[in-house]
Each structure stands twice: as structure tokens, then as C-alpha cells.
C-alpha atoms as a PDB file:
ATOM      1  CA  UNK A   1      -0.836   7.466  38.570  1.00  0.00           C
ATOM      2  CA  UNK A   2      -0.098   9.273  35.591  1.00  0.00           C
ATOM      3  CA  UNK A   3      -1.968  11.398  33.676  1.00  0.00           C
ATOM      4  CA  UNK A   4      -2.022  13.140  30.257  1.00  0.00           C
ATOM      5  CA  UNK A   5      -2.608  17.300  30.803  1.00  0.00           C
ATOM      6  CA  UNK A   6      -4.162  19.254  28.592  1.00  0.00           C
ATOM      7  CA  UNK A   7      -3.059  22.596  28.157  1.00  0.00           C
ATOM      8  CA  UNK A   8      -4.737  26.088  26.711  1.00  0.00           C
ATOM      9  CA  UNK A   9      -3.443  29.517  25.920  1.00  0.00           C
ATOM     10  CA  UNK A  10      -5.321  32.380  27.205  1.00  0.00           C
ATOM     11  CA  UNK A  11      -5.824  35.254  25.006  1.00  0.00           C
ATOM     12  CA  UNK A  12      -2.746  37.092  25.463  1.00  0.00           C
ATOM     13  CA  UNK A  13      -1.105  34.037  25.133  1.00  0.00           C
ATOM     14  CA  UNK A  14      -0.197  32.269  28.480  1.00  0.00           C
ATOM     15  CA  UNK A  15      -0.700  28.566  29.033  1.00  0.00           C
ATOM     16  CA  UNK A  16      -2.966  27.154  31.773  1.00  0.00           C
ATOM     17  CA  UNK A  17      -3.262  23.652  32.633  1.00  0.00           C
ATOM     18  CA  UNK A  18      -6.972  22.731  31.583  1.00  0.00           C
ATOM     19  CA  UNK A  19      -7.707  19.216  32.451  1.00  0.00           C
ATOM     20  CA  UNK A  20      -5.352  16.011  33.321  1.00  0.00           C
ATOM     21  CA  UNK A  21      -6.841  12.391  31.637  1.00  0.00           C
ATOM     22  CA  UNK A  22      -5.661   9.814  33.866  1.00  0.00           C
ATOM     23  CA  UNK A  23      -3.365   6.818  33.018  1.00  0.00           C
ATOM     24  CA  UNK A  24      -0.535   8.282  30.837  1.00  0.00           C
ATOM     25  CA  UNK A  25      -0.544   5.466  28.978  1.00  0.00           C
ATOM     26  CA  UNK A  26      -3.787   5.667  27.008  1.00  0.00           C
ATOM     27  CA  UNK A  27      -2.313   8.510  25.317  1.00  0.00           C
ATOM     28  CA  UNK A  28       0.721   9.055  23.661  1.00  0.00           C
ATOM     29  CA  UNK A  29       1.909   5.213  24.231  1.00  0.00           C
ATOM     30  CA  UNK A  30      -1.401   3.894  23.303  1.00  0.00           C
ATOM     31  CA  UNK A  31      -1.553   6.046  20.193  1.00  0.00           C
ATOM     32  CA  UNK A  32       1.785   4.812  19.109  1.00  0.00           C
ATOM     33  CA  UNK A  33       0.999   1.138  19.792  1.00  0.00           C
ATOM     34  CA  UNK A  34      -1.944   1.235  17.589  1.00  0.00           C
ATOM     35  CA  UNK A  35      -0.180   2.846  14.808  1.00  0.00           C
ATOM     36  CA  UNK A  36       2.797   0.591  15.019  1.00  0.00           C
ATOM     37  CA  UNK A  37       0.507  -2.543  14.644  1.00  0.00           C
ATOM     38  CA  UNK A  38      -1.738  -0.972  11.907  1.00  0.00           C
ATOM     39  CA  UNK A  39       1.141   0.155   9.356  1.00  0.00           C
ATOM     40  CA  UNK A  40       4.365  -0.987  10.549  1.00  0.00           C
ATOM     41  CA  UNK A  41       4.963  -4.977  11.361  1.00  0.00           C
ATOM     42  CA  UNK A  42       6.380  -3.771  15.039  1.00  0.00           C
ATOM     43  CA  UNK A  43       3.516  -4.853  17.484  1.00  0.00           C
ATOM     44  CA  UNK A  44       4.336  -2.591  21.075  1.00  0.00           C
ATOM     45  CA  UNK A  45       7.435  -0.703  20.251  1.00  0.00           C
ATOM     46  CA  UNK A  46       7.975   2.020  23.135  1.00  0.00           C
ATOM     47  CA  UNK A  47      10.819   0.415  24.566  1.00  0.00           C
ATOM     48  CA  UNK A  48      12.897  -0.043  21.010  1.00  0.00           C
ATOM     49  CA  UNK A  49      14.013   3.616  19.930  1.00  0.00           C
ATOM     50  CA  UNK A  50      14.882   2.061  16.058  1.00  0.00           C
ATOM     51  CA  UNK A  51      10.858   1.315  15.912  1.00  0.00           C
ATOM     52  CA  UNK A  52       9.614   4.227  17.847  1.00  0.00           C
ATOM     53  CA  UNK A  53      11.524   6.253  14.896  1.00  0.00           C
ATOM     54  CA  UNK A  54       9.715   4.568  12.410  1.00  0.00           C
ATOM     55  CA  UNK A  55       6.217   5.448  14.085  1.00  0.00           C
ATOM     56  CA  UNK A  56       7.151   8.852  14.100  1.00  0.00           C
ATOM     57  CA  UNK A  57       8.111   8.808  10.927  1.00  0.00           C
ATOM     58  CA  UNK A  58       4.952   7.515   9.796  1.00  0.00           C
ATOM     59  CA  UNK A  59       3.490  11.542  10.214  1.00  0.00           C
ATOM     60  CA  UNK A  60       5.694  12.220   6.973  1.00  0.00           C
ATOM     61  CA  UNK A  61       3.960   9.262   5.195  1.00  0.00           C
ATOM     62  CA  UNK A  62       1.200   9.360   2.300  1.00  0.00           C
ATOM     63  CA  UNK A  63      -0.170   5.892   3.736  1.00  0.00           C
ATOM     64  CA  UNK A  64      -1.098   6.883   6.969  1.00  0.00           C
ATOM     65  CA  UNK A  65      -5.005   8.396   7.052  1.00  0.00           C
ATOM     66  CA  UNK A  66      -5.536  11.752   7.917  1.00  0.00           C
ATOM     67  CA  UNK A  67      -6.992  11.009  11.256  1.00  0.00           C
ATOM     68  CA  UNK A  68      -3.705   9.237  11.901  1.00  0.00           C
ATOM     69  CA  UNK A  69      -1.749  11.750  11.198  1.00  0.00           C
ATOM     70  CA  UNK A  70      -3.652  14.186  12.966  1.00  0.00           C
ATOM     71  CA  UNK A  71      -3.472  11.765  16.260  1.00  0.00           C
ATOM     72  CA  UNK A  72      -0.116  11.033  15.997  1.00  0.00           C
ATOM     73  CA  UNK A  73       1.106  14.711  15.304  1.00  0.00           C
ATOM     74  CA  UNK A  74      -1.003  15.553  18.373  1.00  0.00           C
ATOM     75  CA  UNK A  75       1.983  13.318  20.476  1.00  0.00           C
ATOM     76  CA  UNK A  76       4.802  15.541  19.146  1.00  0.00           C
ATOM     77  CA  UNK A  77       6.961  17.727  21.643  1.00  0.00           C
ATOM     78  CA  UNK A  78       6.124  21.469  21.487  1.00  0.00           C
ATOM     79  CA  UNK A  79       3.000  20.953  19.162  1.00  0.00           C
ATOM     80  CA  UNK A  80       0.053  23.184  19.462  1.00  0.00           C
ATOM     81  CA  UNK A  81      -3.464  23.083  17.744  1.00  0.00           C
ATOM     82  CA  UNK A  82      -4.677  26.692  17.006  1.00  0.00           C
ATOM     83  CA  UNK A  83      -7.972  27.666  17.724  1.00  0.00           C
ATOM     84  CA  UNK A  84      -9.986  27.449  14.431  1.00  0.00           C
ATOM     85  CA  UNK A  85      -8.112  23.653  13.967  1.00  0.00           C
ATOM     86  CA  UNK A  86      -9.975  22.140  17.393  1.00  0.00           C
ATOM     87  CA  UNK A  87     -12.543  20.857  15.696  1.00  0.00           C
ATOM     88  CA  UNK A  88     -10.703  18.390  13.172  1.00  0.00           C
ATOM     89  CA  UNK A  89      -8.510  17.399  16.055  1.00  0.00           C
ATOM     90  CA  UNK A  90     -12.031  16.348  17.701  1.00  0.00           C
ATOM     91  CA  UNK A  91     -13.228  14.736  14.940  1.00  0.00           C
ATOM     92  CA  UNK A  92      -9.695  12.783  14.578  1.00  0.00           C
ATOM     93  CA  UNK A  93      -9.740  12.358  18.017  1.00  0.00           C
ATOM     94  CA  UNK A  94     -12.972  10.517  18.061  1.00  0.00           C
ATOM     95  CA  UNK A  95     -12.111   8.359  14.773  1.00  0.00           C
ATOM     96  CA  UNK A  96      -9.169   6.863  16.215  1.00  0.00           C
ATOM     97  CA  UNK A  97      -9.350   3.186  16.494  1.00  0.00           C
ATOM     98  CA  UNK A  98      -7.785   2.459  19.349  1.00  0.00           C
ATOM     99  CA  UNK A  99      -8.267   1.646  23.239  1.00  0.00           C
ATOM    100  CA  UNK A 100      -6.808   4.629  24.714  1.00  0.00           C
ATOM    101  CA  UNK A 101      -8.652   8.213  26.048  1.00  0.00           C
ATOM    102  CA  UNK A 102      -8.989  10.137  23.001  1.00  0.00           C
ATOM    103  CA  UNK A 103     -12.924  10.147  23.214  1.00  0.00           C
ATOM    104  CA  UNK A 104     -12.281  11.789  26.793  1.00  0.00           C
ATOM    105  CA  UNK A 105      -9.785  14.393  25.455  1.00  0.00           C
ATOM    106  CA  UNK A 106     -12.055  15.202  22.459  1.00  0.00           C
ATOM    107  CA  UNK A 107     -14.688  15.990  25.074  1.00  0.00           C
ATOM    108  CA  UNK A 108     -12.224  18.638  27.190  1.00  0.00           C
ATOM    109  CA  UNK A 109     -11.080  19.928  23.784  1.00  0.00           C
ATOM    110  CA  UNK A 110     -14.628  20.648  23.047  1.00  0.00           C
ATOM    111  CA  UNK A 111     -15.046  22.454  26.093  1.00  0.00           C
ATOM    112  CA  UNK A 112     -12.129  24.764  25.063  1.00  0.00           C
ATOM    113  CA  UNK A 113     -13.484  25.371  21.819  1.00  0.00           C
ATOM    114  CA  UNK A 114     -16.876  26.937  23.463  1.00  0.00           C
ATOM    115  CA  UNK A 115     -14.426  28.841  25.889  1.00  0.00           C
ATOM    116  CA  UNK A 116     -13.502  32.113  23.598  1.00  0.00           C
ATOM    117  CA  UNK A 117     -10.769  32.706  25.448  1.00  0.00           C
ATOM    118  CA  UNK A 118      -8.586  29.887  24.294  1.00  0.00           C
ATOM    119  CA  UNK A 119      -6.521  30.422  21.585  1.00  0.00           C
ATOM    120  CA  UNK A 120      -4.424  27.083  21.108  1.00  0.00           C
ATOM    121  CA  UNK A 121      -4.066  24.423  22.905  1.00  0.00           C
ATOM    122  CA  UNK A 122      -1.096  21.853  23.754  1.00  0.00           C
ATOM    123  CA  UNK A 123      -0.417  18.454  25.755  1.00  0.00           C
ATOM    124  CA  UNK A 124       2.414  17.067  28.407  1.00  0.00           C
ATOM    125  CA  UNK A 125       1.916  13.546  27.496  1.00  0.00           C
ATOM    126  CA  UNK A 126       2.978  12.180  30.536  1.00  0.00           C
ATOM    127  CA  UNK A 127       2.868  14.503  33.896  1.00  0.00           C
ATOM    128  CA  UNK A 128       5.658  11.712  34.898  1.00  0.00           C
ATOM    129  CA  UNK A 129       8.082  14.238  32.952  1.00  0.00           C
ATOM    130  CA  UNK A 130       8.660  17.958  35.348  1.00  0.00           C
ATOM    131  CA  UNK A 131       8.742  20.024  31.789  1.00  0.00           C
ATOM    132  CA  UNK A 132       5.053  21.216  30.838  1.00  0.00           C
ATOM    133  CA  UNK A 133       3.742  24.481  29.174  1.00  0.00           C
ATOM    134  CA  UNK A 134       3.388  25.924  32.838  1.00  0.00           C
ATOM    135  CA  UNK A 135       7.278  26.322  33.107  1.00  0.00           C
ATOM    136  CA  UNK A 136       8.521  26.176  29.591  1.00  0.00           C
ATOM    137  CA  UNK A 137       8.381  30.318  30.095  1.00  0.00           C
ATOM    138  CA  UNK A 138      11.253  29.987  32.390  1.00  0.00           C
ATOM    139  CA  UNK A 139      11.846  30.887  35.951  1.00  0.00           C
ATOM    140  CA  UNK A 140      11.425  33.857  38.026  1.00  0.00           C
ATOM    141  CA  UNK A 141      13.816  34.170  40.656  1.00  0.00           C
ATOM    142  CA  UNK A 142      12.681  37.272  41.965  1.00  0.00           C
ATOM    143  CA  UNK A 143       9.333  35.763  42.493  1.00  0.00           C
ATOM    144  CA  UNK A 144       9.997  32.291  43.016  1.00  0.00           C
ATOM    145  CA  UNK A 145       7.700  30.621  40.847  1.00  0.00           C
ATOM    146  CA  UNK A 146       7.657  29.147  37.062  1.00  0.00           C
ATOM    147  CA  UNK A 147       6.758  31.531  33.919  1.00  0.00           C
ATOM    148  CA  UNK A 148       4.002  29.775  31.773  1.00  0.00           C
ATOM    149  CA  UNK A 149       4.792  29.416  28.224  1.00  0.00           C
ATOM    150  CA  UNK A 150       3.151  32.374  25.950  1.00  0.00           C
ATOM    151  CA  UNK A 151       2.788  31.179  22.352  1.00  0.00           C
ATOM    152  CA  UNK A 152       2.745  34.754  20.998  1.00  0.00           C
ATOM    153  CA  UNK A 153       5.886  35.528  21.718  1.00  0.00           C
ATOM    154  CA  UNK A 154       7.544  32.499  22.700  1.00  0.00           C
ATOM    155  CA  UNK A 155       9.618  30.466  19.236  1.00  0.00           C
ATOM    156  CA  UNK A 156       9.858  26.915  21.251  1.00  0.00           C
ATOM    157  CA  UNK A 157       6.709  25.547  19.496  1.00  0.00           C
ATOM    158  CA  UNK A 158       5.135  24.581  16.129  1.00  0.00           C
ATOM    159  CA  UNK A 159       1.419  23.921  15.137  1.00  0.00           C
ATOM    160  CA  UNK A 160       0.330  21.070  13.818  1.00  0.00           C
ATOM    161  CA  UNK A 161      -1.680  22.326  10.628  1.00  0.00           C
ATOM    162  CA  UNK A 162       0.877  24.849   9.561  1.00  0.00           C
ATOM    163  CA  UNK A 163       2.515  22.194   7.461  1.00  0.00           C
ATOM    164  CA  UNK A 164       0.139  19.772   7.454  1.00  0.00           C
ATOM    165  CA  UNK A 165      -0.292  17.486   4.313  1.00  0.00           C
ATOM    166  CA  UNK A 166      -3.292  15.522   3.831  1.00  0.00           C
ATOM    167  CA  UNK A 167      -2.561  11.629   2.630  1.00  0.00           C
END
């Protein structure tokens, strides 16, 4: 089955896998689902790239709530949550009204909060996909093995409160 992974950054910067939430589809899908049916007349749209567009697009909208927003941006490729912004992504996490497992990934995300060691912390959406923070680094021939992602010196990734405009 798959499963939704969880990913933090160590202090110096390196990604480690965290926790996986099983079934895939209470996450990103589920998140977009609900969204689609609350603000957009679409019903289920993952399978129709013309609607999926619009959900996305609802991140740049003033009529979509801040917990929303938050949730949705949280589904983006390459976004990361710094640190000091856990805590509203937990809170948005837990206000979503939806059936999918943001109540379970609040509780991991609180557990990296406590942990002072983490410094951000990203998602794969779907571990059906082979791209995750764990290789984004790149590939070391000599030793045969993926480079994690570092978000200190790597430019591939955004965070989701750097821009972030409330509704």
C-alpha cells in the first residue's frame, strides 16, 4: 500500500525520512477532494488536469481560509515548513475538515517539533513516486548510494510561509 512520508532536516541540513502514514490517498488526494467540493463545483477531480489546476490555484485565492491554504500548500512539490512554522501547520492540520490522515501527521509533526534537531520538515505525497528528499541530493557513484537533500545549501525547494498571504 501506499503511504505518505514525512520528511525532516537534521541540523546541518540533511533530510531523513521520519515517519510514513499509510494509504497515500488520505493525503494529498484527499486534501484536494475536499477542497474541490468546498470552493470549486468539481466534486473528485484527480483524474481531470483542467480541475486539478483550479484546486491548486485556489492557494493564490483570498476565499480560501487560512487553514486551507496552509493544507493545501503543504501538497506542493519541493515545499518545506521551517521549524518555528510547525506549529500552525499542526493547528491547520488538525482543523481540516476532511476524512483523510492529517490528525495522524499533526501528531508526527509534533514529535519533530519537541526533537531540537529538526530544522524543517517536507513530504513525498505518495511513496508510489521513486523521487523523495532522500535522493533529491543526487547520486554518488563512488559510493553507490543516494545523497539526501540538504536545505541549506540545496536551491530545489521553497517554504511555505515565506510568501504566505493570509485570506
Amino acid at each position: 500500500m501506499s503511504c505518505t512520508e514525512i520528511y525532516g532536516f537534521d541540523k546541518d541540513g540533511n533530510a531523513y525520512c521520519q515517519a510514513e502514514v499509510k494509504n497515500a490517498w488520505r493525503g494529498a488526494m484527499a486534501i484536494w477532494n475536499a477542497l474541490g467540493e468546498r470552493y470549486l463545483p468539481l466534486g473528485k477531480s484527480i483524474f481531470n488536469n483542467e480541475r486539478m489546476r483550479q484546486i491548486w490555484s485556489l492557494y493564490d485565492s483570498s476565499n480560501i481560509s487560512n487553514t486551507d491554504k496552509i493544507c493545501l500548500g503543504t501538497t506542493f512539490d519541493k515545499v518545506l515548513i521551517k521549524r518555528e512554522d510547525i506549529p500552525d501547520v499542526v493547528e491547520a492540520f488538525r482543523d481540516f475538515d476532511g476524512d483523510t490522515s492529517l490528525k495522524e501527521q499533526a501528531d508526527i509533526l509534533e514529535e519533530m517539533f519537541k526533537d531540537g534537531d529538526c530544522i524543517a520538515v517536507g513530504w513525498n505525497q505518495t511513496s508510489v513516486t521513486c523521487e523523495n528528499w532522500e535522493n533529491f541530493g543526487g547520486y554518488d557513484e563512488e559510493k553507490d548510494e543516494s545523497i539526501p537533500y540538504n536545505c541549506l545549501t540545496g536551491t530545489e525547494h521553497w517554504y511555505l510561509f515565506d510568501d504566505f498571504e493570509t485570506a
